[in-house]
Every structure is written in C-alpha cells, then in structure tokens.
Protein backbone atom coordinates (compact mmCIF):
# COMPACT_ATOMS: atom_id res chain seq x y z
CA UNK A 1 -2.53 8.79 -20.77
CA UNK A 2 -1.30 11.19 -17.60
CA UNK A 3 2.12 10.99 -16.19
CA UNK A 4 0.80 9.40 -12.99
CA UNK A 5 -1.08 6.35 -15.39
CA UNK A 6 2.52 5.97 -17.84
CA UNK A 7 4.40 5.29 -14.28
CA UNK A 8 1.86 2.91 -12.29
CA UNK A 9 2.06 0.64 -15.74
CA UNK A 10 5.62 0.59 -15.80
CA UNK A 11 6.30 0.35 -12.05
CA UNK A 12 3.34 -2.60 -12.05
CA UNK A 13 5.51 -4.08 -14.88
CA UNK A 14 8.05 -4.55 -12.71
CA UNK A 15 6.63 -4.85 -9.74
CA UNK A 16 5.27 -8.30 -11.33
CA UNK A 17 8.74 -9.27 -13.11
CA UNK A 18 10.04 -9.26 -9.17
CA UNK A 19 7.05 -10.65 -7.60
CA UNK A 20 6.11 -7.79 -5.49
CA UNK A 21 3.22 -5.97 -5.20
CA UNK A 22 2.39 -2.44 -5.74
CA UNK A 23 0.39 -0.75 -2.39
CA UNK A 24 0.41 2.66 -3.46
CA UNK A 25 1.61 5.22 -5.51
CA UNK A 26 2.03 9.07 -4.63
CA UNK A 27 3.27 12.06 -6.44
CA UNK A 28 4.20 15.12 -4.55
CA UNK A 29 5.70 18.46 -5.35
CA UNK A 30 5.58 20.60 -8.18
CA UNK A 31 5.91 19.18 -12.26
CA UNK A 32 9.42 20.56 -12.73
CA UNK A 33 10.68 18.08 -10.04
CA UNK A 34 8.18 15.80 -8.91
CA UNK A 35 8.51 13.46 -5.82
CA UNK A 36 7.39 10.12 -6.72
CA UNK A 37 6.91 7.67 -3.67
CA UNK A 38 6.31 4.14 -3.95
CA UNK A 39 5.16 1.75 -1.85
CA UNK A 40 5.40 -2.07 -2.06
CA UNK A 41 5.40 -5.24 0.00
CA UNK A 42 4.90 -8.46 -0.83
CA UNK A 43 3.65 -11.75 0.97
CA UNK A 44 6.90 -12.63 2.65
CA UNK A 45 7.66 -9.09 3.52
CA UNK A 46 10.25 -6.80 1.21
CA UNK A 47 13.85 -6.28 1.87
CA UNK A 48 16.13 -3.05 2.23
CA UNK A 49 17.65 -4.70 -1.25
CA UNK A 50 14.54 -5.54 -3.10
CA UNK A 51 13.72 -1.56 -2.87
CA UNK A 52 17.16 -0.66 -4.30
CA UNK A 53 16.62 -2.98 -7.21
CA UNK A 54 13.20 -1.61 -7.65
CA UNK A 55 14.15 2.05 -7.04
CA UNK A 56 17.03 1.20 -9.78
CA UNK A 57 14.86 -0.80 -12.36
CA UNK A 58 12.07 2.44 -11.94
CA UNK A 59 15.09 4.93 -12.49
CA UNK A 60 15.98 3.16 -15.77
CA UNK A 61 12.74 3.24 -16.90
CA UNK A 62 12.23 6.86 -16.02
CA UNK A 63 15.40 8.17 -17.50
CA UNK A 64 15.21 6.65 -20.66
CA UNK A 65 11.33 7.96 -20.91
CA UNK A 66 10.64 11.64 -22.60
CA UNK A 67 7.46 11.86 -20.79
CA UNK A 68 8.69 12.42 -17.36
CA UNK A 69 10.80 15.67 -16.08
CA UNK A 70 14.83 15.05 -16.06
CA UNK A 71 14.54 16.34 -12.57
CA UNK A 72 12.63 13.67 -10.03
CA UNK A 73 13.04 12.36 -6.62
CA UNK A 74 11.87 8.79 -6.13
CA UNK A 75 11.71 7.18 -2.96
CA UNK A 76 10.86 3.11 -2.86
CA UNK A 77 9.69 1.59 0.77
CA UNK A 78 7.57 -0.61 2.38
CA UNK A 79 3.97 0.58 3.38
CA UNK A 80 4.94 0.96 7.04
CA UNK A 81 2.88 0.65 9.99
CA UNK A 82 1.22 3.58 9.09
CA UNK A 83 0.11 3.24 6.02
CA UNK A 84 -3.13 1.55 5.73
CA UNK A 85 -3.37 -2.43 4.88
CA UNK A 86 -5.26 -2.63 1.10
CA UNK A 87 -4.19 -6.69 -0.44
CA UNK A 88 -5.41 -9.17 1.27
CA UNK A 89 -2.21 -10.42 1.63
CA UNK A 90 -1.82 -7.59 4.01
CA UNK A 91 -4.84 -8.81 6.13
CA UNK A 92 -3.87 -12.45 5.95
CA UNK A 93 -0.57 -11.76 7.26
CA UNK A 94 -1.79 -9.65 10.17
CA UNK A 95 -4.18 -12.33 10.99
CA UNK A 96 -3.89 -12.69 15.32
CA UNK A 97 -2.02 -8.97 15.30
CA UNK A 98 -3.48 -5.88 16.97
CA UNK A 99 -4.72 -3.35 14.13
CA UNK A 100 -6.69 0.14 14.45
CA UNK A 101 -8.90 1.35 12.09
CA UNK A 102 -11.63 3.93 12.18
CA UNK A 103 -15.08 2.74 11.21
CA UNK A 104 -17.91 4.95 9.53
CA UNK A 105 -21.25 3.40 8.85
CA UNK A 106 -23.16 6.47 7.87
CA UNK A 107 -24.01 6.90 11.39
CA UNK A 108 -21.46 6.92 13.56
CA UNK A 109 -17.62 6.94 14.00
CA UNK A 110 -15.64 4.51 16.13
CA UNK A 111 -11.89 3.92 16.50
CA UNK A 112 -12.05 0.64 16.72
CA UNK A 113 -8.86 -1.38 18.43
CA UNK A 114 -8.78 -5.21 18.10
CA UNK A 115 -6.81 -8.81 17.11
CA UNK A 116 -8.00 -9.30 13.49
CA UNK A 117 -9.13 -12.97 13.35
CA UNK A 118 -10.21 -13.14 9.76
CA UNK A 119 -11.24 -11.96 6.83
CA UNK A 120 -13.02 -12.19 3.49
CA UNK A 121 -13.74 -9.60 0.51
CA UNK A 122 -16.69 -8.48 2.27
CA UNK A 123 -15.62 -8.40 6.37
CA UNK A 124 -13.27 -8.20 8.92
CA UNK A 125 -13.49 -9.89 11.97
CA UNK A 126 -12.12 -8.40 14.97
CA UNK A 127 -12.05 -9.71 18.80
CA UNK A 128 -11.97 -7.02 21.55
CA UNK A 129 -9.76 -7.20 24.64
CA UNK A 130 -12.94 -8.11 26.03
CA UNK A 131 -12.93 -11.41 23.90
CA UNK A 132 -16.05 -10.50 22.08
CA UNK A 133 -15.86 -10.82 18.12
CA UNK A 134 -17.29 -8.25 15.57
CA UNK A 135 -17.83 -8.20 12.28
CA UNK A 136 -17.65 -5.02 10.41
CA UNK A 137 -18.09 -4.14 6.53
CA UNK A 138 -14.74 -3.78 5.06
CA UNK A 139 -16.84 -0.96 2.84
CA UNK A 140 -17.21 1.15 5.96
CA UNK A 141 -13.30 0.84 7.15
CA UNK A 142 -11.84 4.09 6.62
C-alpha cells in the first residue's frame, strides 16, 4: 500500500467519524516534505472549525505514523468554487444555481453555462438563459 492509499484510509476514517465527506485528495511537492491538500465538504456546508479539527485529527494520525516523512505541510479546506462538484450532494445542493462546465462528447467541445435543474447518476439537466432545458451525459462533463 503507497503513501497516498495509507492517508486517503485514514483521512476517510475520519472524515466518516465527523460526518464529512472527502472531495479530493492531492499531494504536491517533493517526498522529503510533501504538501498534502485536502478537500472536504459536507451536505450542510463545512466550517472554518470543522477544518481545524480535521487538519488536527489528520496531524495526529500522521505524526504518530512511520510511514509518512517528519517533514509535511497539510492544508484542510473546502472544495471552493473552483474545484469541480463530484457527490451528488454537491449537485443537489446547487440545484437552481448557475454552474459552468465544459462538455466533450467525442465530437465536439462546448462551455456550457446554465441553472442546473436536476440530476441523476446518469444526467444533468441544465436550462439556458434562453429557458430551454438540456440534458447532457454526466460521462461527457469534463
């Protein structure tokens, strides 16, 4: 088991102990002093605070771990608005909220701009400003 697979478990772990749930995680920089950057959120939306308690549960766990380097940088946030949305918990709570995405159906490549007005594990449904509603493949959402 990698580095990157020991730390997903344990920040899962306890990522489900405080009812949050893990978007994404990244490791940058080089192995002597890694930059680890997590990303959560959870249904209601995550707190300043529930990132420090995270960020300090992950530490513990780190630091009292052999397989990671002494030296690490860990930074704990929410996705952003930049970051794109992967739960459906994301999607459900930007139901009736402008998103951007770019579509790519083997064919062709649109930036596509729109209200999202549902969803399901197979589609999203957008409307236009021109009040028309489209369905697109959430395989072909990039």
């Amino acid at each position: 088991m990698t580095s990157h697979d020991r730390l997903l478990n344990i920040i899962e772990e306890l990522c489900v102990d405080m009812h949050l749930h893990l978007i994404e995680l990244e490791v940058k920089g080089d192995k002597s002093r890694p930059l680890y950057q997590v990303y959560v959120d959870s249904a209601e939306g995550i707190t300043l605070g529930e990132c420090g308690q995270l960020s300090r549960a992950i530490q513990d766990e780190i630091d009292f771990n052999d397989a990671f380097p002494q030296k690490y940088r860990l930074d704990v946030s929410s996705p952003g608005l930049d970051k794109p949305l992967i739960k459906d918990f994301q999607y459900k709570r930007n139901i009736g909220k402008e998103i951007t995405f770019l579509f790519e159906d083997g064919k062709s490549k649109k930036n596509i701009v729109g209200f999202l007005k549902s969803f399901d594990t197979d589609s999203l449904v957008i409307e236009t400003d021109k009040g028309k509603e489209t369905g697109f493949p959430r395989t072909a959402i990039r």
